[in-house]
N, C-alpha and C. Protein backbone atom coordinates (compact mmCIF):
# COMPACT_ATOMS: atom_id res chain seq x y z
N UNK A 1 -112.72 -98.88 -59.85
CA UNK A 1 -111.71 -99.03 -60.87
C UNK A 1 -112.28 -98.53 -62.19
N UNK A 2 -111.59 -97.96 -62.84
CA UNK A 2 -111.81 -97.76 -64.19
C UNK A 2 -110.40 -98.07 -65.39
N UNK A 3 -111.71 -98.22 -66.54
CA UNK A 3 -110.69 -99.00 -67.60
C UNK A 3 -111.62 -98.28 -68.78
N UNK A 4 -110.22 -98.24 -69.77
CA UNK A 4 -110.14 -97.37 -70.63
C UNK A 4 -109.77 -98.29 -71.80
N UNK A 5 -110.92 -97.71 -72.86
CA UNK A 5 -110.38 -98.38 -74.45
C UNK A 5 -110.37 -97.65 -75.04
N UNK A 6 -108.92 -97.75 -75.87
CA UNK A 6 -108.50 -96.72 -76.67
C UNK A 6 -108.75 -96.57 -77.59
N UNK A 7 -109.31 -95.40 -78.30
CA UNK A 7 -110.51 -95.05 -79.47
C UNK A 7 -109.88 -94.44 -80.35
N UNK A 8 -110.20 -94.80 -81.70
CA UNK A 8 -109.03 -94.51 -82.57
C UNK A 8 -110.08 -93.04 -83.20
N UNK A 9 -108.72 -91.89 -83.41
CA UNK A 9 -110.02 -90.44 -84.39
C UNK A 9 -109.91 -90.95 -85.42
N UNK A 10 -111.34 -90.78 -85.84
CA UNK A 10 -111.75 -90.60 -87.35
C UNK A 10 -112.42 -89.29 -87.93
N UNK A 11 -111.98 -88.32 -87.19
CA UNK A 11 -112.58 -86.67 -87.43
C UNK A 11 -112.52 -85.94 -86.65
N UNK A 12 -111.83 -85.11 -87.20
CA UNK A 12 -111.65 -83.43 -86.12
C UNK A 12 -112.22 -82.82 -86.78
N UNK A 13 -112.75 -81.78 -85.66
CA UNK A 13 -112.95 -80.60 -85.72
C UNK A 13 -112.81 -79.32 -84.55
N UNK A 14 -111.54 -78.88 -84.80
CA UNK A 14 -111.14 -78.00 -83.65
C UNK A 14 -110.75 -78.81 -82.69
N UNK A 15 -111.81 -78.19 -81.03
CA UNK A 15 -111.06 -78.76 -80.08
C UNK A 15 -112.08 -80.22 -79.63
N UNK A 16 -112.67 -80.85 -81.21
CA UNK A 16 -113.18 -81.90 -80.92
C UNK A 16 -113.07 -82.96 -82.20
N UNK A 17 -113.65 -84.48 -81.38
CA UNK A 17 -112.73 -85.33 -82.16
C UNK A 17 -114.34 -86.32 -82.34
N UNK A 18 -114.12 -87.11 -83.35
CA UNK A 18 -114.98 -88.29 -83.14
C UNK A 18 -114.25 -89.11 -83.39
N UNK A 19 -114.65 -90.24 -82.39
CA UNK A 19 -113.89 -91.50 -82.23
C UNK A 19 -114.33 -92.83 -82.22
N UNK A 20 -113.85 -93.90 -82.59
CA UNK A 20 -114.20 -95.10 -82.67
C UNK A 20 -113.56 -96.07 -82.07
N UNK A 21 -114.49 -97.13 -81.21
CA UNK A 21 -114.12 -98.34 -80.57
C UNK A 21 -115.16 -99.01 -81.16
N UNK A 22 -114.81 -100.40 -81.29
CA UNK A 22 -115.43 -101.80 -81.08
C UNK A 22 -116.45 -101.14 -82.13
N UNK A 23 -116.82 -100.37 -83.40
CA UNK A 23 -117.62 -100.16 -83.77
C UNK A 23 -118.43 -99.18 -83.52
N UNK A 24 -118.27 -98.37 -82.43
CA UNK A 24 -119.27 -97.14 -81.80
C UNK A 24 -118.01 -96.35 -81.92
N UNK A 25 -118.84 -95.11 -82.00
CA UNK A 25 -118.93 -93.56 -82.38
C UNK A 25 -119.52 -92.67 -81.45
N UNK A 26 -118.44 -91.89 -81.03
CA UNK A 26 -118.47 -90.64 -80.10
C UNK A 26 -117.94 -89.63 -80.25
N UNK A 27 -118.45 -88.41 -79.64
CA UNK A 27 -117.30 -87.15 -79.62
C UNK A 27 -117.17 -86.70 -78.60
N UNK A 28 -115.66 -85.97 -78.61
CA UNK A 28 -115.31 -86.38 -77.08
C UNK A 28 -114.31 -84.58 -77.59
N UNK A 29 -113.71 -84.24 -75.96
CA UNK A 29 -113.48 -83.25 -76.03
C UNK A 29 -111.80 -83.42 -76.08
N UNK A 30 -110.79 -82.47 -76.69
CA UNK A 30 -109.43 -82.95 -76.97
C UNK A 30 -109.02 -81.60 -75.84
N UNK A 31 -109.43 -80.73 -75.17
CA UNK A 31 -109.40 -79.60 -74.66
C UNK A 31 -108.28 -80.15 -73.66
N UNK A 32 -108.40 -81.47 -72.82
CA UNK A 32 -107.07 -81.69 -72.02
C UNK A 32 -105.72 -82.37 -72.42
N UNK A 33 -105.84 -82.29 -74.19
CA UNK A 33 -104.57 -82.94 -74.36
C UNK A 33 -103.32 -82.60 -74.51
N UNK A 34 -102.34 -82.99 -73.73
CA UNK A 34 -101.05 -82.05 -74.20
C UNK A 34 -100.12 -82.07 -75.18
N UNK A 35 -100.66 -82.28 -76.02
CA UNK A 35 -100.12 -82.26 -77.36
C UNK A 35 -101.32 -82.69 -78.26
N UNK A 36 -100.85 -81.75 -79.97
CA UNK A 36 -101.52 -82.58 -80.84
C UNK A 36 -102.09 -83.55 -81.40
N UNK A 37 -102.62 -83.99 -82.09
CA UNK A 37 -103.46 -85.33 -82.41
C UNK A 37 -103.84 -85.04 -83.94
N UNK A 38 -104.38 -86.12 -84.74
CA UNK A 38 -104.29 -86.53 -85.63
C UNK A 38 -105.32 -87.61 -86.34
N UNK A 39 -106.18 -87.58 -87.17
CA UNK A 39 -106.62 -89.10 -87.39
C UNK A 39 -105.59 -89.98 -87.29
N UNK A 40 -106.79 -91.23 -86.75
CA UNK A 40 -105.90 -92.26 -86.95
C UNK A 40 -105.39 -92.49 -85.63
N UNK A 41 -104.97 -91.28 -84.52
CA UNK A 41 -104.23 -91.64 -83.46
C UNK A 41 -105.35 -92.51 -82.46
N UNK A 42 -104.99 -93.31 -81.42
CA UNK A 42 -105.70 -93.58 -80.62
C UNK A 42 -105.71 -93.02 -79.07
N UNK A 43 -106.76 -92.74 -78.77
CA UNK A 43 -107.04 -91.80 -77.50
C UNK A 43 -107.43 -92.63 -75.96
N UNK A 44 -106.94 -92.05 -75.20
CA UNK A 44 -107.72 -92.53 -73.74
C UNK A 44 -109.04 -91.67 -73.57
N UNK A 45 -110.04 -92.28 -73.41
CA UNK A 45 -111.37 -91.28 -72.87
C UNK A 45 -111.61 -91.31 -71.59
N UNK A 46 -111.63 -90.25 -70.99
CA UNK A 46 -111.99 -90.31 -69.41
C UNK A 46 -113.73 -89.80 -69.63
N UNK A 47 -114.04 -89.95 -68.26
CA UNK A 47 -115.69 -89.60 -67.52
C UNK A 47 -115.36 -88.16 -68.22
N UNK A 48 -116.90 -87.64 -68.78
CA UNK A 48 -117.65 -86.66 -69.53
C UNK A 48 -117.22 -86.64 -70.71
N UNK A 49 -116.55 -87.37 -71.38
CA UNK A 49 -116.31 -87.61 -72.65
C UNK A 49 -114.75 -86.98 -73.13
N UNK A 50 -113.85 -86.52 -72.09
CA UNK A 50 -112.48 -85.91 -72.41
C UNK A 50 -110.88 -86.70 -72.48
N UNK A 51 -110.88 -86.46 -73.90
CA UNK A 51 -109.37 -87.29 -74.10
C UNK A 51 -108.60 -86.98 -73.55
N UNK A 52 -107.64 -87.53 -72.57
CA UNK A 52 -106.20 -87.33 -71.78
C UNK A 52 -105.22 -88.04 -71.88
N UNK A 53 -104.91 -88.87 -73.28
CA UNK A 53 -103.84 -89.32 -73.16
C UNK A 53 -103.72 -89.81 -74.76
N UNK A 54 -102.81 -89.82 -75.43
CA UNK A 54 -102.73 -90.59 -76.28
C UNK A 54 -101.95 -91.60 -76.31
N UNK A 55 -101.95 -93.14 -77.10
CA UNK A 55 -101.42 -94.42 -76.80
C UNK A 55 -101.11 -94.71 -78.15
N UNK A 56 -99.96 -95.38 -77.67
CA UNK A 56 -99.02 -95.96 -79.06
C UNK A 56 -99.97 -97.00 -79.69
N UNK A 57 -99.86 -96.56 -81.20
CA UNK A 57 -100.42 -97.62 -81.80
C UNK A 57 -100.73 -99.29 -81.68
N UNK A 58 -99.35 -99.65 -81.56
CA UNK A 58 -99.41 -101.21 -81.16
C UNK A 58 -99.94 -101.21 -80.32
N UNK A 59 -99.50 -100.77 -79.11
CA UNK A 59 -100.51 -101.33 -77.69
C UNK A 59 -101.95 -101.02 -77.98
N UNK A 60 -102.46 -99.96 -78.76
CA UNK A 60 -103.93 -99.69 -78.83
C UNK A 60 -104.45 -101.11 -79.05
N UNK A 61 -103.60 -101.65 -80.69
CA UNK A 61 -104.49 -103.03 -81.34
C UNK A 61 -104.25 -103.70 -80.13
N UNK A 62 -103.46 -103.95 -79.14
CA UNK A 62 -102.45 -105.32 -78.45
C UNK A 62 -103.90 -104.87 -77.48
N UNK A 63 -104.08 -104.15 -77.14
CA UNK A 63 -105.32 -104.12 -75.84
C UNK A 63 -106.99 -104.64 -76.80
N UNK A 64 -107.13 -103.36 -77.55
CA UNK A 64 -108.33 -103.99 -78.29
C UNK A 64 -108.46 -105.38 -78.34
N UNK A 65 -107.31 -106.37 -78.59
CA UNK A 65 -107.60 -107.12 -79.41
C UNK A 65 -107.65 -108.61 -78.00
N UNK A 66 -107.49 -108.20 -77.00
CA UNK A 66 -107.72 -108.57 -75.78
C UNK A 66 -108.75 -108.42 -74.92
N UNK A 67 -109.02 -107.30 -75.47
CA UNK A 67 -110.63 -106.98 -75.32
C UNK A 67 -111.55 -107.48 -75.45
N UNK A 68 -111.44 -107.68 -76.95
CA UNK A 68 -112.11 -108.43 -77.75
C UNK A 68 -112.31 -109.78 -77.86
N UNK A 69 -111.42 -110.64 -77.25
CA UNK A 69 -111.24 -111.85 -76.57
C UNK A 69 -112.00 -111.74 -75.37
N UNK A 70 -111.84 -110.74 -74.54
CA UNK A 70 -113.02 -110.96 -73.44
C UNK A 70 -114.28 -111.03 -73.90
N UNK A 71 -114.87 -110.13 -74.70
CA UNK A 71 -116.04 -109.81 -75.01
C UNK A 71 -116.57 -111.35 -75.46
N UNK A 72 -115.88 -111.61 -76.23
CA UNK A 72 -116.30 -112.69 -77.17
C UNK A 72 -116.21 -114.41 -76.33
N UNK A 73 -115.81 -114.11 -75.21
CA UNK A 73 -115.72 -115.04 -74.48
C UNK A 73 -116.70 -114.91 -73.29
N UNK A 74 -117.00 -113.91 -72.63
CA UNK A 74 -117.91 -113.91 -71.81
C UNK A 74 -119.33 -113.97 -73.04
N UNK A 75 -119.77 -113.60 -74.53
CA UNK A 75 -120.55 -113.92 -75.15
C UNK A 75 -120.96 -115.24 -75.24
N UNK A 76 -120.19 -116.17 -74.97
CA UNK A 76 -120.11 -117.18 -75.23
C UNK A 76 -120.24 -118.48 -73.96
């Protein structure tokens, strides 16, 4: 199974993006997306680092923030 957290851009350049979850920073490749993008939007990252999907805002926070409830609960 795989699971995906959706990483919000904070920088393009061309056909690449850097992105942020939970505090970490990556760059990832936008080469499979079918459509434009934008700071700010939030991305699906698949295996080798390539965005394939973009996700509506709300659900991005509504998952993060469920996430983040796990995290902080298995921390605990």
């Amino acid at each position: 199974m795989c699971m995906a957290i959706p990483s919000r851009i904070i920088a393009l350049d061309g056909e690449m993006a850097t992105v942020e979850a939970f505090g970490r920073t990556r760059t990832v490749s936008l080469m499979l997306m079918p459509e434009p993008v934008g700071i700010g939007d939030y991305l699906l990252i698949q295996a080798g680092n390539f965005a394939s999907e973009r996700v509506d805002h709300e659900r991005a926070l509504e998952t993060l923030a469920i996430l983040g409830e796990i995290v902080d609960h298995a921390e605990n």
